[in-house]
C-alpha atoms as a PDB file:
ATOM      1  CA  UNK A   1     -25.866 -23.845  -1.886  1.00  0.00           C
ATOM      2  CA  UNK A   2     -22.234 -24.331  -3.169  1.00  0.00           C
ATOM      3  CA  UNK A   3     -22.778 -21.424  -5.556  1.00  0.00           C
ATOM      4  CA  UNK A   4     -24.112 -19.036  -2.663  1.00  0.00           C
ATOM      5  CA  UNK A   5     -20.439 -20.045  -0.973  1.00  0.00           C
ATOM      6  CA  UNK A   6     -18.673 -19.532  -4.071  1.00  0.00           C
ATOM      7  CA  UNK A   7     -20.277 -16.050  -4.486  1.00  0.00           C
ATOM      8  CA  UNK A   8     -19.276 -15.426  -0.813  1.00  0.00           C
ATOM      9  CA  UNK A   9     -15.664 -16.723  -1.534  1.00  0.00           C
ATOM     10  CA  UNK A  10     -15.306 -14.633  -4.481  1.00  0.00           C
ATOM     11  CA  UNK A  11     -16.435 -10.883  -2.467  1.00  0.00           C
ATOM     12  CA  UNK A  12     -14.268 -11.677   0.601  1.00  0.00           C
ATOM     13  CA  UNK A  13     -11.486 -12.388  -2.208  1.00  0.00           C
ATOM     14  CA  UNK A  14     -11.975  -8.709  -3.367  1.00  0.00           C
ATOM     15  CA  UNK A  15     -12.682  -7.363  -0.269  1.00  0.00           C
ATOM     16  CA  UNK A  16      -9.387  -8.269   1.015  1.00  0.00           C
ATOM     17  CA  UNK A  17      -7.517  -7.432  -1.905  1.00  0.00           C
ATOM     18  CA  UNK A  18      -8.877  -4.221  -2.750  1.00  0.00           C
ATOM     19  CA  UNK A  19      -8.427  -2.955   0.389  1.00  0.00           C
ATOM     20  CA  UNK A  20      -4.569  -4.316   0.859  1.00  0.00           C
ATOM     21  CA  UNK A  21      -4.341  -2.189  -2.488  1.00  0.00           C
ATOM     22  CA  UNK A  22      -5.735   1.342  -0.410  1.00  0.00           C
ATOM     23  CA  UNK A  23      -3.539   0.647   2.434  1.00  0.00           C
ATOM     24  CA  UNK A  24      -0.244   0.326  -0.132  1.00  0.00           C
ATOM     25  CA  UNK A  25      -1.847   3.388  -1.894  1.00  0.00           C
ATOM     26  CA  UNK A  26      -2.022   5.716   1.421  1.00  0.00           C
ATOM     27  CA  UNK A  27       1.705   4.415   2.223  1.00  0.00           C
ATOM     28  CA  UNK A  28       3.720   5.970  -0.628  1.00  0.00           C
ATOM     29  CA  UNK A  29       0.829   9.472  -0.882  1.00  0.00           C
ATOM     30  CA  UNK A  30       1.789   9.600   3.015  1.00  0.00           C
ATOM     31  CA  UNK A  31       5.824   9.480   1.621  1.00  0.00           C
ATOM     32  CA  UNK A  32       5.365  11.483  -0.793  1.00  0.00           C
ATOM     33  CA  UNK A  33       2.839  14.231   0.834  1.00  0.00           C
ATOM     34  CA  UNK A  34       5.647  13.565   3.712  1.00  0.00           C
ATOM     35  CA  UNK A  35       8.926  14.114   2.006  1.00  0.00           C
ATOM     36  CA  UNK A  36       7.337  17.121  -0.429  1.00  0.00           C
ATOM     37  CA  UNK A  37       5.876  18.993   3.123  1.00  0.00           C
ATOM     38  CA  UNK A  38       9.921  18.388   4.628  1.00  0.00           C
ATOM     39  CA  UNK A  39      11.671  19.741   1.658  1.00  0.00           C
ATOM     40  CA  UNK A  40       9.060  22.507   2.031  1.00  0.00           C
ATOM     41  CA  UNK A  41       9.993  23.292   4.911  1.00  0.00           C
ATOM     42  CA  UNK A  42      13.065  23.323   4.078  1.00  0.00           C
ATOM     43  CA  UNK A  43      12.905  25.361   1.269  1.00  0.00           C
ATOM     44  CA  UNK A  44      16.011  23.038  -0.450  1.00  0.00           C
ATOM     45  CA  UNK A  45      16.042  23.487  -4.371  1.00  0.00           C
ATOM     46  CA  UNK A  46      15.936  20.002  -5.186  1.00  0.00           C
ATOM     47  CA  UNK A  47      13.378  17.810  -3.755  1.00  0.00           C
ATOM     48  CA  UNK A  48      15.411  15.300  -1.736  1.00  0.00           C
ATOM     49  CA  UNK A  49      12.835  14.228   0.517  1.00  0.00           C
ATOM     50  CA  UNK A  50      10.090  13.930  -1.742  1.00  0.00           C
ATOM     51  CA  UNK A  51      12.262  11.841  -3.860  1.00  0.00           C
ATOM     52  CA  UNK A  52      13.922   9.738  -0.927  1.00  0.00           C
ATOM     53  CA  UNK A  53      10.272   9.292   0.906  1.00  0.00           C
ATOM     54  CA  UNK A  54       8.235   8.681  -2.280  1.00  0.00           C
ATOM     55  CA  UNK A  55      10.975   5.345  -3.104  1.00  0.00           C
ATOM     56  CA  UNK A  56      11.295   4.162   0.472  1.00  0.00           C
ATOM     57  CA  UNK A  57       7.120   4.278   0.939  1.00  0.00           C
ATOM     58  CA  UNK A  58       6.780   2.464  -2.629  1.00  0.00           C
ATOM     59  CA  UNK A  59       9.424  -0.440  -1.535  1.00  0.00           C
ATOM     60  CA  UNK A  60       7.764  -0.507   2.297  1.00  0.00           C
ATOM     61  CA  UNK A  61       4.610  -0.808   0.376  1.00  0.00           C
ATOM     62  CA  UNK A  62       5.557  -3.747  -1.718  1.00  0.00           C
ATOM     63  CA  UNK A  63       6.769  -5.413   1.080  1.00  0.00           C
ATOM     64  CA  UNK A  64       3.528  -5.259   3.003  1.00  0.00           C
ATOM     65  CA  UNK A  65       1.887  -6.466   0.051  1.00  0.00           C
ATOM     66  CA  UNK A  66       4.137  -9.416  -0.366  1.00  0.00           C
ATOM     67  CA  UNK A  67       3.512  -9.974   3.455  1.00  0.00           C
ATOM     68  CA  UNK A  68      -0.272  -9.849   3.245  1.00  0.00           C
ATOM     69  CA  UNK A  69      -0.312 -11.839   0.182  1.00  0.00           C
ATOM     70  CA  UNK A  70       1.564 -14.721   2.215  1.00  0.00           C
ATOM     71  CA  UNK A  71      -0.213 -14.255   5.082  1.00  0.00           C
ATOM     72  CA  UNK A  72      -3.255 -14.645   3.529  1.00  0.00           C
ATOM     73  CA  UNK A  73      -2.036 -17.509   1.174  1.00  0.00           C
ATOM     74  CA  UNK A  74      -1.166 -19.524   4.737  1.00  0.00           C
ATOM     75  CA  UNK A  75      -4.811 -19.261   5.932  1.00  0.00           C
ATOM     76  CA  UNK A  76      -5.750 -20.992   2.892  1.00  0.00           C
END
């Protein structure tokens, strides 16, 4: 019985995490498809946008992980 629970325990572990890892993936491709599709349009030299987008979506992405990860750590 305990291992069944364990077993359960274990999939909703990577069920959670895994998907926390898609969301933070689709953040910074949405900055960066964002930001490249801007300087695009555009038509600047230098991609600004991309570059500017591609950052801010990979720190907003951390920081949803880090609140996830405590969020989920406090139903624990």
């Amino acid at each position: 019985m305990k291992q069944k629970k364990n077993k359960k325990d274990q999939l909703r572990f990577y069920a959670i995490y895994s998907s926390l890892a898609i969301q933070m993936a689709v953040i910074v491709l949405a900055g960066a498809f964002g930001g490249r599709e801007l300087d695009k349009w555009l038509q600047w030299r230098f991609p600004v946008f991309t570059l500017v987008f591609t950052l801010s979506a990979i720190v907003l992405s951390i920081l949803y992980g880090i609140r996830e990860f405590i969020k989920h750590d406090k139903k624990k």
